[in-house]
Protein backbone atom coordinates (compact mmCIF):
# COMPACT_ATOMS: atom_id res chain seq x y z
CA UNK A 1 124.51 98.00 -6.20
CA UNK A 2 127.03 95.00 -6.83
CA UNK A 3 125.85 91.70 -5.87
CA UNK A 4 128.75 91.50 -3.61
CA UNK A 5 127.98 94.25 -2.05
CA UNK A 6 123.91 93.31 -2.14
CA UNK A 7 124.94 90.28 -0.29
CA UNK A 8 127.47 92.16 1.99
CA UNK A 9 124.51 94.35 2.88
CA UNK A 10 121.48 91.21 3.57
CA UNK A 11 124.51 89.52 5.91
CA UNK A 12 124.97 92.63 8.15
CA UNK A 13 121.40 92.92 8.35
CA UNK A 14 120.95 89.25 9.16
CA UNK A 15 123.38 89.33 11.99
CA UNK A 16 121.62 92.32 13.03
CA UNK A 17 118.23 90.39 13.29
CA UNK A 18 120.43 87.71 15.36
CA UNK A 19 121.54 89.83 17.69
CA UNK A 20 118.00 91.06 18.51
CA UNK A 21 116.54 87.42 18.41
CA UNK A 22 118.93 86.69 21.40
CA UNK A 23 118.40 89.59 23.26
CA UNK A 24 114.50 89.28 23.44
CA UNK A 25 115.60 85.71 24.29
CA UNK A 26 117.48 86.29 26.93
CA UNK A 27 114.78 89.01 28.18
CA UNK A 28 112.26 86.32 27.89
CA UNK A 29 114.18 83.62 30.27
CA UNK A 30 114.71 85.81 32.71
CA UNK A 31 111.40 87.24 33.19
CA UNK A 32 109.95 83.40 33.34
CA UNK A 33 112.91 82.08 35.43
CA UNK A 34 112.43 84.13 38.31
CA UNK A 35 108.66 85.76 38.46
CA UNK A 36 108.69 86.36 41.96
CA UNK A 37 111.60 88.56 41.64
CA UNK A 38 111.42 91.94 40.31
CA UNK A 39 114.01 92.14 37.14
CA UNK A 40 116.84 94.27 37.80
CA UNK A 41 117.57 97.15 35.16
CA UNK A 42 119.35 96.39 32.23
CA UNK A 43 122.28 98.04 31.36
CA UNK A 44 122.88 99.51 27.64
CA UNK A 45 123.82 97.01 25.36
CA UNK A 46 127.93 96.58 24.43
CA UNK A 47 128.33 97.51 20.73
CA UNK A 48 129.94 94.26 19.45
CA UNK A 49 133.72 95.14 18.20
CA UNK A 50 134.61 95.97 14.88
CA UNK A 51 137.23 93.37 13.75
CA UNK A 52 140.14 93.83 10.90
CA UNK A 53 138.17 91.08 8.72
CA UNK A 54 134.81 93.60 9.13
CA UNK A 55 136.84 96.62 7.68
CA UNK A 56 138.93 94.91 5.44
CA UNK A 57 135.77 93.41 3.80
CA UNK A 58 134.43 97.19 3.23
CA UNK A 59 137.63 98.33 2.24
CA UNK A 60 138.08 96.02 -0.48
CA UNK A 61 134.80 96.24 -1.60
CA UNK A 62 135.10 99.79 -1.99
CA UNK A 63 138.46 99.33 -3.45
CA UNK A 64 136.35 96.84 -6.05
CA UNK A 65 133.80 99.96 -6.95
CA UNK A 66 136.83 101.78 -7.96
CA UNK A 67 137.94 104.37 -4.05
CA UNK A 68 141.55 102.34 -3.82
CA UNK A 69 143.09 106.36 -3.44
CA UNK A 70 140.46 107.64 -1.28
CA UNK A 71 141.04 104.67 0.95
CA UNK A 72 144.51 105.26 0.81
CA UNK A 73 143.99 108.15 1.72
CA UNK A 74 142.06 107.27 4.95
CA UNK A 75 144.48 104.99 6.00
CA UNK A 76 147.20 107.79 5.92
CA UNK A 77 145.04 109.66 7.57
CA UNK A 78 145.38 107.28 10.77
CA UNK A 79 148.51 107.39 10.49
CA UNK A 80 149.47 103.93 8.21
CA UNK A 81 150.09 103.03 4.97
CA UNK A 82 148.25 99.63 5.29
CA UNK A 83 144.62 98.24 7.32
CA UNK A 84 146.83 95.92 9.80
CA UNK A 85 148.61 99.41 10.77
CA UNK A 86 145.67 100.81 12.05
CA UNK A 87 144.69 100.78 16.15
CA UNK A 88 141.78 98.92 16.38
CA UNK A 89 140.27 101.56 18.79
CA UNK A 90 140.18 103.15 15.44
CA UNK A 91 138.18 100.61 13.31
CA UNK A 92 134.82 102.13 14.53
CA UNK A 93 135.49 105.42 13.04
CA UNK A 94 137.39 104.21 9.84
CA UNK A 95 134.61 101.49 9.05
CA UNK A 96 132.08 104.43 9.54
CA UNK A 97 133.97 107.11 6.52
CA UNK A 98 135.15 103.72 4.32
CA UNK A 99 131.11 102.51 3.75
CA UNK A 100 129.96 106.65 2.67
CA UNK A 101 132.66 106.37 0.02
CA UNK A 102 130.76 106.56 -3.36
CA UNK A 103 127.70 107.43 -1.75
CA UNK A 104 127.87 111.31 -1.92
C-alpha cells in the first residue's frame, strides 16, 4: 500500500472515530441534562454525504496505482466523460466500485 494511500486510509478512519466520539457525546448530555425525563428513541443515524473532493481523492489515487481506463470507464458508465459530470446522488455508488479497483 502507497503511503498516500496509507495515509488516505488512517484519515477516513480518524474521521470515523470523530464521528463516534460526538455521538456518544451527544448521548451522554442528554441523558445527564434531563434525568427525570425518559429519553426519546433515537432515530438511525444520517450517512454523512459523499462530496466531489471525497471521490475525486479515490479516483485519482486509483488513477496514481495505474486504473485511469477502468475509471474511465466508470465514469461512462454514469453517463459522463468527467467526475464533475456525475449526479451526486450517484457519488455513493461510484465511490463504493472506484476504492475495489485493484483489489480483486
Amino acid at each position: 500500500m502507497g503511503k498516500m494511500s496509507e495515509l488516505s486510509l488512517l484519515v477516513k478512519e480518524l474521521n470515523q472515530c470523530g464521528e463516534t466520539l460526538i455521538g456518544i457525546s451527544q448521548s451522554l448530555s442528554s441523558m445527564f441534562s434531563s434525568s427525570d425525563e425518559p429519553t426519546p428513541a433515537k432515530s438511525a443515524p444520517e450517512e454523512k454525504a459523499i462530496t466531489l473532493e471525497e471521490v475525486r481523492a479515490v479516483l485519482a489515487e486509483k488513477s496514481r496505482d495505474g486504473h485511469t481506463s477502468k475509471i474511465r470507464e466508470l465514469l461512462q458508465k454514469y453517463g459522463a466523460d468527467k467526475l464533475s459530470e456525475i449526479n451526486a446522488s450517484d457519488y455513493p455508488a461510484l465511490l463504493a466500485e472506484a476504492e475495489v479497483l485493484g483489489n480483486g
